[in-house]
N, C-alpha and C. Protein backbone atom coordinates (compact mmCIF):
# COMPACT_ATOMS: atom_id res chain seq x y z
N UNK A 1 -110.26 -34.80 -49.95
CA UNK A 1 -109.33 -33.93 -49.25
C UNK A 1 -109.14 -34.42 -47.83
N UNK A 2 -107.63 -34.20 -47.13
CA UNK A 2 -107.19 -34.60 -46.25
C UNK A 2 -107.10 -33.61 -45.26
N UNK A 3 -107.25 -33.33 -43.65
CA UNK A 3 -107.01 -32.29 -43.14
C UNK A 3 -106.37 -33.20 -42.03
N UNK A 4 -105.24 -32.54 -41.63
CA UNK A 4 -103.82 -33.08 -40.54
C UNK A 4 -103.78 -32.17 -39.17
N UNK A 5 -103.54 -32.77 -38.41
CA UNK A 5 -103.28 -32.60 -37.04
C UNK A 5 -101.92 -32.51 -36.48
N UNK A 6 -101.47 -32.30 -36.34
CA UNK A 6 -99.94 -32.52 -35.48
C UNK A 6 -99.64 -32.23 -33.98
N UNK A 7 -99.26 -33.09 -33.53
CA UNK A 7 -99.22 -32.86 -32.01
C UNK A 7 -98.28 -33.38 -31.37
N UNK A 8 -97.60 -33.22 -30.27
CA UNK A 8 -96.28 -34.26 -29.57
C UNK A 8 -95.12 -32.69 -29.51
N UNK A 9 -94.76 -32.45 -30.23
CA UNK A 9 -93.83 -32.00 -30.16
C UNK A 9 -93.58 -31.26 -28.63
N UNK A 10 -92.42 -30.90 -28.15
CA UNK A 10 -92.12 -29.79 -27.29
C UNK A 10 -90.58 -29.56 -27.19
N UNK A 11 -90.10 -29.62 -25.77
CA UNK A 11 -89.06 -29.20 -25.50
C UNK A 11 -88.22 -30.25 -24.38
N UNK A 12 -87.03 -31.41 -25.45
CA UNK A 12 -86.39 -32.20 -24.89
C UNK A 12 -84.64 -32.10 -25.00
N UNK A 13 -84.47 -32.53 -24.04
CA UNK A 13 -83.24 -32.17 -23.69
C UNK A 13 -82.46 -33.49 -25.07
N UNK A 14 -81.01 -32.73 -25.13
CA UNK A 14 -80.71 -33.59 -26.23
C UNK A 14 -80.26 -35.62 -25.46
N UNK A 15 -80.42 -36.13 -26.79
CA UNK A 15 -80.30 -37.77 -25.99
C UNK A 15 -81.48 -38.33 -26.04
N UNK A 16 -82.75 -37.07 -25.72
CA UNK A 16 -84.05 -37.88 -24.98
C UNK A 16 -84.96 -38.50 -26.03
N UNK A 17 -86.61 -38.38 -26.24
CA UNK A 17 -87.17 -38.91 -27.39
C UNK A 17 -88.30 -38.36 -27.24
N UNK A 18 -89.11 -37.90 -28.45
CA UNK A 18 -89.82 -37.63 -28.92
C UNK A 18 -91.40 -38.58 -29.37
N UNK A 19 -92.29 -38.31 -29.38
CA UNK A 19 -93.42 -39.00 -30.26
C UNK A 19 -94.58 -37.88 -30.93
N UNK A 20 -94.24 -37.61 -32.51
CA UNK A 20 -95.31 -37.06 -33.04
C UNK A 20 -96.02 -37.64 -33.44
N UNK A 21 -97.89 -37.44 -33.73
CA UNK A 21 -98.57 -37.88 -34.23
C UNK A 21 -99.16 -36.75 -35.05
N UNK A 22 -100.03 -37.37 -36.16
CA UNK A 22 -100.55 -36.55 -37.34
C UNK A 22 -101.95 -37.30 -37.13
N UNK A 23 -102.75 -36.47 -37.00
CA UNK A 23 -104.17 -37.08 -36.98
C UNK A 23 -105.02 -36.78 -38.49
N UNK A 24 -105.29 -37.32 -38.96
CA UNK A 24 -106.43 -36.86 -40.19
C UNK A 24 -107.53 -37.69 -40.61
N UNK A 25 -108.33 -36.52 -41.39
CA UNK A 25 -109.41 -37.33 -41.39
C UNK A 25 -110.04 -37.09 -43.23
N UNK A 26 -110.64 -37.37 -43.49
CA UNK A 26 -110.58 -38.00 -45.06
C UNK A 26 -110.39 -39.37 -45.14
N UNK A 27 -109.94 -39.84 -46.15
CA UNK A 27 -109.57 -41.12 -46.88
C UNK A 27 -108.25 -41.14 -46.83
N UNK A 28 -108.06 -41.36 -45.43
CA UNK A 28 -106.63 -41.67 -45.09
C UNK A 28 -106.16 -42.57 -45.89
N UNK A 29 -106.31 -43.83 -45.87
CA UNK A 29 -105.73 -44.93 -45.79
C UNK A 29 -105.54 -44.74 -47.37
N UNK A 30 -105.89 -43.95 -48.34
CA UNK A 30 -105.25 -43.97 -50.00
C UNK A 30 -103.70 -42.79 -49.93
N UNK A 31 -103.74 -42.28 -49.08
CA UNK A 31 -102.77 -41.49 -49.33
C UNK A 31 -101.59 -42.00 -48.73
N UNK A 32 -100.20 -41.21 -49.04
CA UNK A 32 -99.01 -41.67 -49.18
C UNK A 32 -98.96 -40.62 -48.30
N UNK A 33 -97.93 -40.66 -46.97
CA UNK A 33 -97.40 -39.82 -45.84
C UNK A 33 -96.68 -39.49 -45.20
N UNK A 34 -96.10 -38.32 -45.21
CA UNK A 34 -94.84 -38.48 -44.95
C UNK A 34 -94.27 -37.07 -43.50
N UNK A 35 -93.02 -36.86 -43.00
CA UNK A 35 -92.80 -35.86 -41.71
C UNK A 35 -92.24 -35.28 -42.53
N UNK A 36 -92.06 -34.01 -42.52
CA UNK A 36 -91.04 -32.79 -42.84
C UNK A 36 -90.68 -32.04 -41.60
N UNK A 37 -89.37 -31.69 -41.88
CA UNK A 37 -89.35 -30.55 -40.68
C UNK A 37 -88.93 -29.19 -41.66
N UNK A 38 -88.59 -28.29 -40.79
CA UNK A 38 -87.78 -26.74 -41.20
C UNK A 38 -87.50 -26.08 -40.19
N UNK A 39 -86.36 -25.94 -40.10
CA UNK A 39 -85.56 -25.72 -38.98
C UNK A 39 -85.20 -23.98 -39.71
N UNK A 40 -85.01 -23.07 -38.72
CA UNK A 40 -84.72 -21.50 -38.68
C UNK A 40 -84.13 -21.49 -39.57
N UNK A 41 -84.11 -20.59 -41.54
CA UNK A 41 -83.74 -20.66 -41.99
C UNK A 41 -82.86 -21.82 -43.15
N UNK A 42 -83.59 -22.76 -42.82
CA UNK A 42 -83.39 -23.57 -43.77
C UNK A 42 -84.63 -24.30 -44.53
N UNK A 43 -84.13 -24.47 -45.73
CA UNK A 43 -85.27 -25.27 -46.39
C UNK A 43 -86.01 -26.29 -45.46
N UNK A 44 -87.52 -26.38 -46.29
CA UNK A 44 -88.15 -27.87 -45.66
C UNK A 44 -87.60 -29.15 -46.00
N UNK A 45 -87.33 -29.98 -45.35
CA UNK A 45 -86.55 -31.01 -45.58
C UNK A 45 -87.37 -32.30 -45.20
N UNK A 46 -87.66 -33.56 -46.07
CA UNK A 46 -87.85 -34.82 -45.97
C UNK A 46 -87.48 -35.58 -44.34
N UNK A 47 -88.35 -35.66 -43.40
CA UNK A 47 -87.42 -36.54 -42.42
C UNK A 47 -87.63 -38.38 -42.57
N UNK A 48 -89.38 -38.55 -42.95
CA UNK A 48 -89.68 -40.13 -43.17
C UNK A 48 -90.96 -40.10 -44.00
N UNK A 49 -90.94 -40.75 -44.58
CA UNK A 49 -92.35 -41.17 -45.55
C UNK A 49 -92.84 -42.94 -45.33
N UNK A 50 -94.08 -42.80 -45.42
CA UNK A 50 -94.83 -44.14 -45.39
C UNK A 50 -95.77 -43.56 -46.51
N UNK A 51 -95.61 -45.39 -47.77
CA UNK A 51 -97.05 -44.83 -48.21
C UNK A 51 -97.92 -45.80 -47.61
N UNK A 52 -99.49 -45.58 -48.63
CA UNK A 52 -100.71 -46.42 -48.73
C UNK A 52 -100.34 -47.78 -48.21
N UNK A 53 -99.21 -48.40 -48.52
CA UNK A 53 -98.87 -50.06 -48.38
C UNK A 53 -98.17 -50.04 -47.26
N UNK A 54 -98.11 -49.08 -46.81
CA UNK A 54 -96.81 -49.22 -45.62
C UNK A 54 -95.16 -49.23 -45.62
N UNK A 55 -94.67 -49.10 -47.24
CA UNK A 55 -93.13 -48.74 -47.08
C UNK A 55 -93.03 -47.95 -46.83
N UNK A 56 -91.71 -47.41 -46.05
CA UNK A 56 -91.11 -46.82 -45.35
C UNK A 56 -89.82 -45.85 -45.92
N UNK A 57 -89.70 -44.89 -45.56
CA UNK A 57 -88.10 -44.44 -46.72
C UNK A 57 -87.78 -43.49 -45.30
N UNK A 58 -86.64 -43.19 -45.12
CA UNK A 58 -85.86 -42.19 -44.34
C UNK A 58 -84.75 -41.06 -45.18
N UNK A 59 -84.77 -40.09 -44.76
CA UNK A 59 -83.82 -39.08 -44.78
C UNK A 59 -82.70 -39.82 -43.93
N UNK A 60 -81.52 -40.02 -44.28
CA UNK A 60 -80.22 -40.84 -44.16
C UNK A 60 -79.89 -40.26 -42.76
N UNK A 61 -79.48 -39.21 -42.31
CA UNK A 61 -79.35 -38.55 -41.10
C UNK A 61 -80.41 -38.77 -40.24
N UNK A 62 -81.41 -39.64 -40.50
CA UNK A 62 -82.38 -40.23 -39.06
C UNK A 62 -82.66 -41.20 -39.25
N UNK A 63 -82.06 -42.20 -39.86
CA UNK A 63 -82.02 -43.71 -39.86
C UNK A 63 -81.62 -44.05 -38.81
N UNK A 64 -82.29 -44.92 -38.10
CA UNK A 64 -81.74 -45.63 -37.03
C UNK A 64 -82.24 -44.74 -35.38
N UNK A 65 -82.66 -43.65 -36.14
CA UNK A 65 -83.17 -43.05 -34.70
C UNK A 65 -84.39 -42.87 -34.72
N UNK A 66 -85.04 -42.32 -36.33
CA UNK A 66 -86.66 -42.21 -36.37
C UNK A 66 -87.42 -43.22 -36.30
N UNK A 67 -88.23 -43.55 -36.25
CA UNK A 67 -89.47 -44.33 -36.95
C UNK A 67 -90.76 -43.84 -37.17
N UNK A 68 -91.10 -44.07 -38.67
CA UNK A 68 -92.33 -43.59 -38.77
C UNK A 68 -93.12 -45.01 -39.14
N UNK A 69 -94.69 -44.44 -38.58
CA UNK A 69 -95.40 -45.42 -38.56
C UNK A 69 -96.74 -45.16 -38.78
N UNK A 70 -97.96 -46.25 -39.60
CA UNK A 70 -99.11 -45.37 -39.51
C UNK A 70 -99.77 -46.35 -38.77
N UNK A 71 -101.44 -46.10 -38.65
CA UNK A 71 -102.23 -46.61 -38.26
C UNK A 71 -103.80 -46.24 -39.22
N UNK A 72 -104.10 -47.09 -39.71
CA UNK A 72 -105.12 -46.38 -40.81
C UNK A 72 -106.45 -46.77 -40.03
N UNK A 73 -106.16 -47.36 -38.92
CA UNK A 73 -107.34 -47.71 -38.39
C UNK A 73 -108.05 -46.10 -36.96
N UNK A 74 -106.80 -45.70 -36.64
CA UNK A 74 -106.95 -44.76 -36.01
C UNK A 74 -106.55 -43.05 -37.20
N UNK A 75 -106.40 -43.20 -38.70
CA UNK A 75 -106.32 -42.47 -39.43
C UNK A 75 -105.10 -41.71 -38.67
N UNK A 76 -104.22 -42.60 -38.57
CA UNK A 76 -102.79 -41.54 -38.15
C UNK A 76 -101.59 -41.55 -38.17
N UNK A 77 -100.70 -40.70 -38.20
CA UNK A 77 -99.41 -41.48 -38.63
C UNK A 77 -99.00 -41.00 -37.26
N UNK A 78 -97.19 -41.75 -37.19
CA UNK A 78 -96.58 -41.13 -35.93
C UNK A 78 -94.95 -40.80 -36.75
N UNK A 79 -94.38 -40.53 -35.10
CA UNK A 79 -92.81 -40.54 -36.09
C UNK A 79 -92.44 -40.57 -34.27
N UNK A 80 -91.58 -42.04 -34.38
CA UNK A 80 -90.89 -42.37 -33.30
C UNK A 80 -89.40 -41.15 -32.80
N UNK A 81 -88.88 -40.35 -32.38
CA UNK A 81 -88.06 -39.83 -32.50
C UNK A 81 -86.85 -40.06 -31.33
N UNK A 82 -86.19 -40.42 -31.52
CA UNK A 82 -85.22 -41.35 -30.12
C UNK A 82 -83.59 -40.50 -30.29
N UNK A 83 -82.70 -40.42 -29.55
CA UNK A 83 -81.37 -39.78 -29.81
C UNK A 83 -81.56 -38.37 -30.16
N UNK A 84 -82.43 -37.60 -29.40
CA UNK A 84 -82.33 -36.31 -30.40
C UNK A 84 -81.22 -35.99 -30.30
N UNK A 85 -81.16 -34.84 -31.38
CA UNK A 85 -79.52 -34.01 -31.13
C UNK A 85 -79.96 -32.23 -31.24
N UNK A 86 -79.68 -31.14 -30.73
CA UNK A 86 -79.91 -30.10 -31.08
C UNK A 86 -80.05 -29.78 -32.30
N UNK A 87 -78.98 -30.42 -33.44
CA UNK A 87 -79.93 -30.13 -34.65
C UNK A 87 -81.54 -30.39 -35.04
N UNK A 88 -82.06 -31.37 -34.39
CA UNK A 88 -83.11 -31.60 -34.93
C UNK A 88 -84.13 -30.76 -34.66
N UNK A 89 -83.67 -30.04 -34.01
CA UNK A 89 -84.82 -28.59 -33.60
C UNK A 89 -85.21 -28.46 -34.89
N UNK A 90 -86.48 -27.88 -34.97
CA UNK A 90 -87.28 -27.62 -36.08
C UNK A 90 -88.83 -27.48 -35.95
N UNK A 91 -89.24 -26.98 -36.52
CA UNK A 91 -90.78 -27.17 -37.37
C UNK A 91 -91.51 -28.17 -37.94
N UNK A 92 -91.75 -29.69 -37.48
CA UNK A 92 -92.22 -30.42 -38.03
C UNK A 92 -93.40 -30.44 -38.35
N UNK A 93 -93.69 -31.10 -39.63
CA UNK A 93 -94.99 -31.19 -40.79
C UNK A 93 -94.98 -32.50 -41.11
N UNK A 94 -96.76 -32.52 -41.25
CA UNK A 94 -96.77 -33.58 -41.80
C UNK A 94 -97.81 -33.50 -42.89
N UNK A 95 -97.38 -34.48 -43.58
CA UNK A 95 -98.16 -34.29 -45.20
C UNK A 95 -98.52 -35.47 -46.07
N UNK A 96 -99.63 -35.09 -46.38
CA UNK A 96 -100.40 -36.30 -47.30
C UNK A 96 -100.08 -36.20 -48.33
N UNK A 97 -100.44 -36.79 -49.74
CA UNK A 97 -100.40 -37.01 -50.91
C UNK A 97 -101.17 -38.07 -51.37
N UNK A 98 -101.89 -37.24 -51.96
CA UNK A 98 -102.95 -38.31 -52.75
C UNK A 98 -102.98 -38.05 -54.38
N UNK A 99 -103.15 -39.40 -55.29
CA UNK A 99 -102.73 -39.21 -56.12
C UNK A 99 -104.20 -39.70 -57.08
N UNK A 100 -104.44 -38.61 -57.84
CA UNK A 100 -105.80 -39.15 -58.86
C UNK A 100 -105.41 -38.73 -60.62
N UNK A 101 -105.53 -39.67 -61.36
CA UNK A 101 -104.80 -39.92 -62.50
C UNK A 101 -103.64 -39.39 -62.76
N UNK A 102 -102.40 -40.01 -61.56
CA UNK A 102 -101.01 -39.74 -61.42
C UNK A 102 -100.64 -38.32 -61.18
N UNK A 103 -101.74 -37.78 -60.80
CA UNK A 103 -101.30 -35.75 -60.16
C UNK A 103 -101.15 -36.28 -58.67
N UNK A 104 -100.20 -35.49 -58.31
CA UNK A 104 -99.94 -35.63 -56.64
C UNK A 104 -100.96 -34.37 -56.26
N UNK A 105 -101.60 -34.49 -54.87
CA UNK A 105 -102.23 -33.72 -54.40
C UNK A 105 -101.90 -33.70 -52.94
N UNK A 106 -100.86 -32.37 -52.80
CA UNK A 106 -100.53 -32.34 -51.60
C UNK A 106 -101.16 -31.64 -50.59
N UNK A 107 -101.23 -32.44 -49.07
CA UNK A 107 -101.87 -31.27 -48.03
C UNK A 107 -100.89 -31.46 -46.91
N UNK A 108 -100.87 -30.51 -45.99
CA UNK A 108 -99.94 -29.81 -44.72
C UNK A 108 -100.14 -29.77 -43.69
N UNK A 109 -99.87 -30.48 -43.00
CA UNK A 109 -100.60 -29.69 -41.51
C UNK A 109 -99.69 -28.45 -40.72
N UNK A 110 -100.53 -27.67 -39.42
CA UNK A 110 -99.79 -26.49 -39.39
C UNK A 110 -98.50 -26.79 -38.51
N UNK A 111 -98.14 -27.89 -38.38
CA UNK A 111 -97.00 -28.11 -37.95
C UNK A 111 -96.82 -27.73 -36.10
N UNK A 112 -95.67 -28.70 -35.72
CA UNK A 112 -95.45 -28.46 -34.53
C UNK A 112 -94.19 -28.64 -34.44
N UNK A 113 -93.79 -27.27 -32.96
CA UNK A 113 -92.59 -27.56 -32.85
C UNK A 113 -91.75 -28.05 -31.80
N UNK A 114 -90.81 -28.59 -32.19
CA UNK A 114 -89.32 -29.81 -31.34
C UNK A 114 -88.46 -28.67 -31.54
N UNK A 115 -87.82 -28.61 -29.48
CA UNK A 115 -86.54 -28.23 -29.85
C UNK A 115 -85.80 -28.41 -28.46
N UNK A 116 -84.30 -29.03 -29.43
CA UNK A 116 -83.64 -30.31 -28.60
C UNK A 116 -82.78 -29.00 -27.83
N UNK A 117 -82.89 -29.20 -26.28
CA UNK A 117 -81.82 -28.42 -25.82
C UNK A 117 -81.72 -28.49 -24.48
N UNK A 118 -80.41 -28.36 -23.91
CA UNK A 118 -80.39 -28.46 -22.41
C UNK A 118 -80.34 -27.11 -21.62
């Protein structure tokens, strides 16, 4: 079992940039990881995933502005966040997945929150 940290977030004006990190501790380096946010009334939504090997996938609407990244040596992931826009206000999460005879086993952290505004 994995237990997550989240930290970075606050309050940036839109344009500016962001850096979250997810700290955990377990057997990081087998799990697959990824950011979610949830913004007031809307579903949780995918923002970037990294797995175990290091590919990378984005939610299409933050290509080119996110980056997520891990570090298995410091057991952590980040998520570069550059161009905010007031939408991206939200609730960000971050979440493991570990997988033992092909069951996903998901964990959460309690999330932190970004919110883009002038």
């Amino acid at each position: 079992q994995v237990q997550l940290v989240e930290s970075g977030g606050g309050l940036v004006q839109p344009g500016g940039s962001l850096r979250l990190s997810c700290a955990a501790s377990g057997r990081f380096s087998l799990y697959d990881m990824g950011w979610y946010r949830q913004a007031p009334g809307k579903q949780r939504e995918l923002v970037a995933s990294i797995n175990s090997r290091g590919y990378t996938h984005y939610a299409e609407s933050m290509k080119g502005r996110f980056t997520i990244s891990r570090d298995n040596a410091k057991n952590a992931i980040y998520l570069q966040m550059n161009s905010l826009k007031p939408e991206d206000t939200a609730v960000y999460y971050c979440k493991g997945t570990y997988y033992s005879d092909y069951v996903p086993y998901d964990y959460w952290g309690q999330g932190t929150q970004v919110t883009v505004s002038s």
